[in-house]
Protein backbone atom coordinates (compact mmCIF):
# COMPACT_ATOMS: atom_id res chain seq x y z
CA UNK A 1 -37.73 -3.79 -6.93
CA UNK A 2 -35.80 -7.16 -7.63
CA UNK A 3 -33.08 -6.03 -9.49
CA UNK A 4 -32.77 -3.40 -7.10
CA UNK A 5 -32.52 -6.27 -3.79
CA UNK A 6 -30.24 -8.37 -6.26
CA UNK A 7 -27.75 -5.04 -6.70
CA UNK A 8 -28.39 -4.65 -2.75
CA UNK A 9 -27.31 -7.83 -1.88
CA UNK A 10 -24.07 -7.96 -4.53
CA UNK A 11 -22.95 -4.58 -2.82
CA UNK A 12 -23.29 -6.39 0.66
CA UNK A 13 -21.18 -9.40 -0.59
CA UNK A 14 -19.00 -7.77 -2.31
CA UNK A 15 -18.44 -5.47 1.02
CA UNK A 16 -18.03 -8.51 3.12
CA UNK A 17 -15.56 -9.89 0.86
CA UNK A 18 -13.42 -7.31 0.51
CA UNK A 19 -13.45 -6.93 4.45
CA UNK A 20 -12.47 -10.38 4.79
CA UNK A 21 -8.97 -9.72 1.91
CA UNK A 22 -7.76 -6.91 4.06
CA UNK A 23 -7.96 -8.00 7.36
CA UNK A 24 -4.50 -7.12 8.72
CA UNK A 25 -4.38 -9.08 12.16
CA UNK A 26 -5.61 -12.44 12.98
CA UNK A 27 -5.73 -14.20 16.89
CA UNK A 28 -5.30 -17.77 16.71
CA UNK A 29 -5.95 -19.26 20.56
CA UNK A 30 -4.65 -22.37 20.73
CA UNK A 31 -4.60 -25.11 24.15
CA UNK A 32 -1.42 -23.27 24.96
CA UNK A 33 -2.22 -19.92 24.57
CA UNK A 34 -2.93 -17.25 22.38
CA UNK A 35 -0.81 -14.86 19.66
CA UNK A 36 -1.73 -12.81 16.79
CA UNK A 37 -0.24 -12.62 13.20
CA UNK A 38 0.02 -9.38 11.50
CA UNK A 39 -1.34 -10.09 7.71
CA UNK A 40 0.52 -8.52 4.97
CA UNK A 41 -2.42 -8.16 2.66
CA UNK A 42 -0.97 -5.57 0.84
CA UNK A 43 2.04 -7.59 -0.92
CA UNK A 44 0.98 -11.28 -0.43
CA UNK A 45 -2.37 -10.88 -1.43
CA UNK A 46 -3.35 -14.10 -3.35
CA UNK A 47 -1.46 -16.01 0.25
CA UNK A 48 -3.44 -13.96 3.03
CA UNK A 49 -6.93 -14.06 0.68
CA UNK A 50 -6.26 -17.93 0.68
CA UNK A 51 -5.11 -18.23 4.72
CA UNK A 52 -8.61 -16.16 5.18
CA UNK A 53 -10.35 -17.97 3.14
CA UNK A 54 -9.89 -21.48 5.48
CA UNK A 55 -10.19 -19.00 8.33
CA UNK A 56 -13.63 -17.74 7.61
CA UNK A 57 -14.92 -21.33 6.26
CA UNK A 58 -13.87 -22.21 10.07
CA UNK A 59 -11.41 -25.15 8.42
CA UNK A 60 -8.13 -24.54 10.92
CA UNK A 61 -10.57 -24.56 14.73
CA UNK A 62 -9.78 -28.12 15.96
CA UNK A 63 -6.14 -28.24 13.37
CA UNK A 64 -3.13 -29.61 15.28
CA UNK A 65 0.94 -28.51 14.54
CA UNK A 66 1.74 -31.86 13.26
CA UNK A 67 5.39 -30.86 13.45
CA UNK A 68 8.31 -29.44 15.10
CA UNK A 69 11.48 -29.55 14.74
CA UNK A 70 14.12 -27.24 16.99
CA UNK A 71 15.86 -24.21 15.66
CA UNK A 72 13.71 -24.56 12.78
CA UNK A 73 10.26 -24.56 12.03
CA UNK A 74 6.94 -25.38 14.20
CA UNK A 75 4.09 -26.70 11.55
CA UNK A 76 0.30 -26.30 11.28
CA UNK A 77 -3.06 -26.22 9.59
CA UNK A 78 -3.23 -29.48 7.49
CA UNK A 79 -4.41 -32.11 9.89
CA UNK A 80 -7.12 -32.96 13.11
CA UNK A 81 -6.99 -35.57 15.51
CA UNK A 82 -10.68 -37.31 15.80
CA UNK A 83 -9.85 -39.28 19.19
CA UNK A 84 -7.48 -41.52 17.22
CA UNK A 85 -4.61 -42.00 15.07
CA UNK A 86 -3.87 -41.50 11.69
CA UNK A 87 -4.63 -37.54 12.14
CA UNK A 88 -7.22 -37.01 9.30
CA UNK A 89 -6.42 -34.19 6.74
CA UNK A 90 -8.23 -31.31 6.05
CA UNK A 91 -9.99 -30.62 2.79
CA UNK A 92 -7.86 -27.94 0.61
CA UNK A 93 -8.91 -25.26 -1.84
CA UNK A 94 -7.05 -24.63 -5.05
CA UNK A 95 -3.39 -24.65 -4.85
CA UNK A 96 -2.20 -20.85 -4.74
CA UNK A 97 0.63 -18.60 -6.57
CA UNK A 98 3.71 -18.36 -4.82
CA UNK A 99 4.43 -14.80 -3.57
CA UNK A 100 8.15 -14.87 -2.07
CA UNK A 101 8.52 -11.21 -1.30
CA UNK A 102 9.59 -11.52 2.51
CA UNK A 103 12.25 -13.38 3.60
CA UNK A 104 11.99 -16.07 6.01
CA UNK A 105 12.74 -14.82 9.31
CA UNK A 106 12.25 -15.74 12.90
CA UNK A 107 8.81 -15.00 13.86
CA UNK A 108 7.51 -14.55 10.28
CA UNK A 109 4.70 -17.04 8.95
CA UNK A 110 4.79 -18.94 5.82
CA UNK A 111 3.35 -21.18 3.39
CA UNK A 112 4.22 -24.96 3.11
CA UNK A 113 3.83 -26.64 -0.22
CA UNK A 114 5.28 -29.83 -2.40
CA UNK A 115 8.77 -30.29 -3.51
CA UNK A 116 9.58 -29.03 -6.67
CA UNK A 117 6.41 -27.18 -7.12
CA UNK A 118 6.54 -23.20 -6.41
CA UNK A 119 2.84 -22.88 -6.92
CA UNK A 120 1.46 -25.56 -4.55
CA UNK A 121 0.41 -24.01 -1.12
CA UNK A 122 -3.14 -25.08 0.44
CA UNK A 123 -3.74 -25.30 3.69
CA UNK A 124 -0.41 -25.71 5.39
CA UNK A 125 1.36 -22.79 7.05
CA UNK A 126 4.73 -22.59 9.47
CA UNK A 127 6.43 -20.72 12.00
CA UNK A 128 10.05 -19.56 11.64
CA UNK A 129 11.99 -20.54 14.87
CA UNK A 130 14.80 -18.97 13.49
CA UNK A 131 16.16 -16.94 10.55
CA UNK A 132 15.99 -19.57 8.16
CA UNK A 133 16.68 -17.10 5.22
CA UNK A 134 19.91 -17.91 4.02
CA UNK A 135 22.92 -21.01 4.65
CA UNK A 136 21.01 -24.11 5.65
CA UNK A 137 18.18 -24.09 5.35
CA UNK A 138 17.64 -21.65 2.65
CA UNK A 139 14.46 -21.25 2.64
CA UNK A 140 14.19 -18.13 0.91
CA UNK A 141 15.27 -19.77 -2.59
CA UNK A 142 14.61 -23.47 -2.00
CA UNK A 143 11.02 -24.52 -4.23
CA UNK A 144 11.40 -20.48 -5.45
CA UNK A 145 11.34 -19.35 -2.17
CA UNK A 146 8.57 -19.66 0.47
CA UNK A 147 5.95 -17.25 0.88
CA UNK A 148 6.14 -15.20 4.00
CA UNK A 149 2.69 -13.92 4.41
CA UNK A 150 2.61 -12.40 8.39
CA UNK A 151 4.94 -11.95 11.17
CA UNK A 152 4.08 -12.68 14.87
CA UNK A 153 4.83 -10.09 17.86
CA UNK A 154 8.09 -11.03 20.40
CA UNK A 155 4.82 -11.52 23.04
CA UNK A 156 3.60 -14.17 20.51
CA UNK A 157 6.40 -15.98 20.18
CA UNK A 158 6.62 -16.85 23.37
CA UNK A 159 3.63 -19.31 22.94
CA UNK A 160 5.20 -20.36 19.74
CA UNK A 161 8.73 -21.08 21.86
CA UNK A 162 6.89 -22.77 24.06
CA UNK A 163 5.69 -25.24 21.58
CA UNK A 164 8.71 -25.64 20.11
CA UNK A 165 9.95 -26.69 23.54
CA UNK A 166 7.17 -29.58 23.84
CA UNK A 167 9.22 -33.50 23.41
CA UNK A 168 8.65 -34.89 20.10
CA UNK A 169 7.71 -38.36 19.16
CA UNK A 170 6.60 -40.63 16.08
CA UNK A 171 3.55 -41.88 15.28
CA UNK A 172 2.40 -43.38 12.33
CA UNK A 173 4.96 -41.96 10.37
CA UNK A 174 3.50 -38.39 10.73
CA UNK A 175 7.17 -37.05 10.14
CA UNK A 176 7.40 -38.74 7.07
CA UNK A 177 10.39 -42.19 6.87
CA UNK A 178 10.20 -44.19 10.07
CA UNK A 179 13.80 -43.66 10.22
CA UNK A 180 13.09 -39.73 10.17
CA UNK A 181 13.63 -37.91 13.80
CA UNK A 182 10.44 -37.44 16.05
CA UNK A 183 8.22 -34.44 14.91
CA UNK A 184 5.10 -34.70 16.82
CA UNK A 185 5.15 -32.16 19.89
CA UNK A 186 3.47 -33.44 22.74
CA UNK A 187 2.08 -32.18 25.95
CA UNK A 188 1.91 -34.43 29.47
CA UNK A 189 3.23 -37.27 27.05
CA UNK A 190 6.81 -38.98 28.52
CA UNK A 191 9.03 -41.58 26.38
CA UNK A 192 7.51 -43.95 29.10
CA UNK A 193 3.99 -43.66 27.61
CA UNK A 194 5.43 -44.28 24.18
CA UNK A 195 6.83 -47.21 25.38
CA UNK A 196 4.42 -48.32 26.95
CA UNK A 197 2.16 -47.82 23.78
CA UNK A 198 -0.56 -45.22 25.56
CA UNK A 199 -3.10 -44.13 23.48
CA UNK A 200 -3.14 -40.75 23.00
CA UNK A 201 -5.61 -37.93 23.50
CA UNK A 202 -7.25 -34.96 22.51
CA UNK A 203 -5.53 -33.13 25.32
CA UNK A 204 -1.93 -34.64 24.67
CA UNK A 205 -2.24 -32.61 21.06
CA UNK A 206 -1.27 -29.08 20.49
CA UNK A 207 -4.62 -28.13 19.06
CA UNK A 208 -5.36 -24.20 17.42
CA UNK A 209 -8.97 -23.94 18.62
CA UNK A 210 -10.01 -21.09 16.45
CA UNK A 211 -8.68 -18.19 14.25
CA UNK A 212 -10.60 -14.85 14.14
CA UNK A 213 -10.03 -11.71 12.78
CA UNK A 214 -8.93 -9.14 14.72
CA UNK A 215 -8.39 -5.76 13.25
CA UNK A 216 -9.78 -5.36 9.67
CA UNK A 217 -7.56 -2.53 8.81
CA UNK A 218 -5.08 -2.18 5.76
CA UNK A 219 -2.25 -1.27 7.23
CA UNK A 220 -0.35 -4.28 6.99
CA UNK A 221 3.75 -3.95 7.62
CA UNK A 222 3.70 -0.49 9.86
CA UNK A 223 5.94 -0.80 12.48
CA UNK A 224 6.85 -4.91 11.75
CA UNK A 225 9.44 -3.77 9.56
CA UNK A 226 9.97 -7.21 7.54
CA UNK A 227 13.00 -7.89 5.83
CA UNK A 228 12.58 -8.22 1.87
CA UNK A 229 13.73 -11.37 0.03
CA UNK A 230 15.78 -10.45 -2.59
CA UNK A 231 16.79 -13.63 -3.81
CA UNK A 232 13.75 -15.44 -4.59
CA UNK A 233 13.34 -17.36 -7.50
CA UNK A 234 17.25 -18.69 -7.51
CA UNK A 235 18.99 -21.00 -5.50
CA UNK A 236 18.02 -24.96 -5.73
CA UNK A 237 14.61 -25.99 -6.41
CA UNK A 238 15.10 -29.14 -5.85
CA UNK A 239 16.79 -29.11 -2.29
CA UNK A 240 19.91 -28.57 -0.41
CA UNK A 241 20.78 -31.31 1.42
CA UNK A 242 20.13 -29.58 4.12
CA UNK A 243 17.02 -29.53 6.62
CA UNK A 244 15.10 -27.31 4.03
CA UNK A 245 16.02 -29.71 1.10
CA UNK A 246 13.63 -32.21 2.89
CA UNK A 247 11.22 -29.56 4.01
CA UNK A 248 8.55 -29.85 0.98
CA UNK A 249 9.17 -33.75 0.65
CA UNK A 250 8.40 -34.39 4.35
CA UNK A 251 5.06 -32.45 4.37
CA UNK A 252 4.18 -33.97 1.12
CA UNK A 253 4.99 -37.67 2.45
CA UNK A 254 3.69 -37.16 5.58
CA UNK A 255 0.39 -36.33 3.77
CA UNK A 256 0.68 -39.46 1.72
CA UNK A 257 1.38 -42.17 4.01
CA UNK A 258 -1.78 -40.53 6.46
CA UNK A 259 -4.01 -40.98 3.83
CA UNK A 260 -2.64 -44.26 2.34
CA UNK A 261 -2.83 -45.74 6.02
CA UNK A 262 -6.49 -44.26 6.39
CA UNK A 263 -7.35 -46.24 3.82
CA UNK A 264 -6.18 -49.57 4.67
CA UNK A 265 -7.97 -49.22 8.05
């Protein structure tokens, strides 16, 4: 009778499990609004098994996009803001495989990671403003390419734009050099306040208050049609010069200096 609750309760976790690697869409609702990403489980499966797994431990509710920066890329999932500045970083899992099969499009959804390191994603994800595939920034070769795991509908995106529209200011060096341009999008925040040194709030942050599952179904790039990356794994690994070269080396900084300046406090 034990063995056979044991063997019950493996097939029930094993069950939930796999529901969890295939779920296809996910609805993050954030203080601006809501839009879903459409998973591709089927060809990024190592990236949307580790997205899920900070999903279901509940690890992005209360994350902030820590930066964003125009015609390029809004950025997410690494860092909360407990009512006072530096923003305080999330714990990580294991770094992850890189899987650069789609190519880094507008509206597509990829993983951030450290310079010079292919196989470093955690916790940190991004938004494509733009096609950001090829030229400068290439991000589809730069660090081996960065893995495109989901795509967002033209009705998301709109949130997303909106973002991306937000003023941007510094802070702490949360876009990495002091000399670097603002990154931090803002919301009822003016260059006045700045100025004038006003704290900030919760409510000033562009917060993602939760992201659930959706629709559990493998069926992952009908209709999306995303474009393949077929030049992954060449290009320059260590940077451009151009706004991707200092893509991995900002994020990785940015972490850096938070942590070193947590410390000293």
């Amino acid at each position: 009778m034990k063995r056979k609750l044991i063997k019950t309760a493996g097939a029930a976790l094993a069950l939930l499990c796999s529901a969890a690697g295939n779920a296809t869409i996910v609805e993050v609702t954030t203080n601006m609004g809501k839009f879903e990403i459409n998973l591709f489980d089927e060809t990024t499966p190592v990236t949307v098994q580790n997205f899920l797994s900070y999903v279901n431990a509940g690890r992005y509710n209360g994350t902030v996009f820590h930066r964003s920066v125009p015609g390029f890329v809004v950025q997410g999932g690494g860092f909360t803001f407990d009512q006072q500045l530096p923003l305080k970083a999330v714990a990580t899992f294991s770094p992850i495989v890189n899987e650069p099969k789609w190519s880094n499009v507008r509206a597509t959804v990829a993983m951030a990671k450290q310079p010079n390191n292919p196989n470093s994603a955690t916790n940190q994800w991004f938004i494509n403003l733009a096609n950001n595939s090829a030229g400068s920034p290439r991000l589809d070769t730069q660090n081996s390419g960065f893995t495109v795991f989901g795509q967002i509908t033209s009705q998301g995106m709109e949130v997303v734009d909106a973002i991306a529209a937000l003023p941007r200011f510094s802070f702490d060096n949360i876009c990495g050099l002091p000399t670097d341009p603002p990154c931090l999008p803002l919301r009822n925040y003016t260059s006045d306040d700045r100025d004038d040194n006003k704290p900030l709030v919760a409510s000033n942050l562009v917060t993602i208050e939760s992201i659930v599952v959706v629709d559990a179904r493998v069926n992952t790039v009908a209709g999306l049609n995303p474009v393949a990356n077929t030049s992954a794994g060449g290009g320059n690994n260590n940077g451009d010069g151009g706004s991707s070269g200092s893509f991995g080396w900002l994020s990785l900084l940015a972490g850096m200096l938070l942590v070193a300046r947590r410390r000293l406090r």
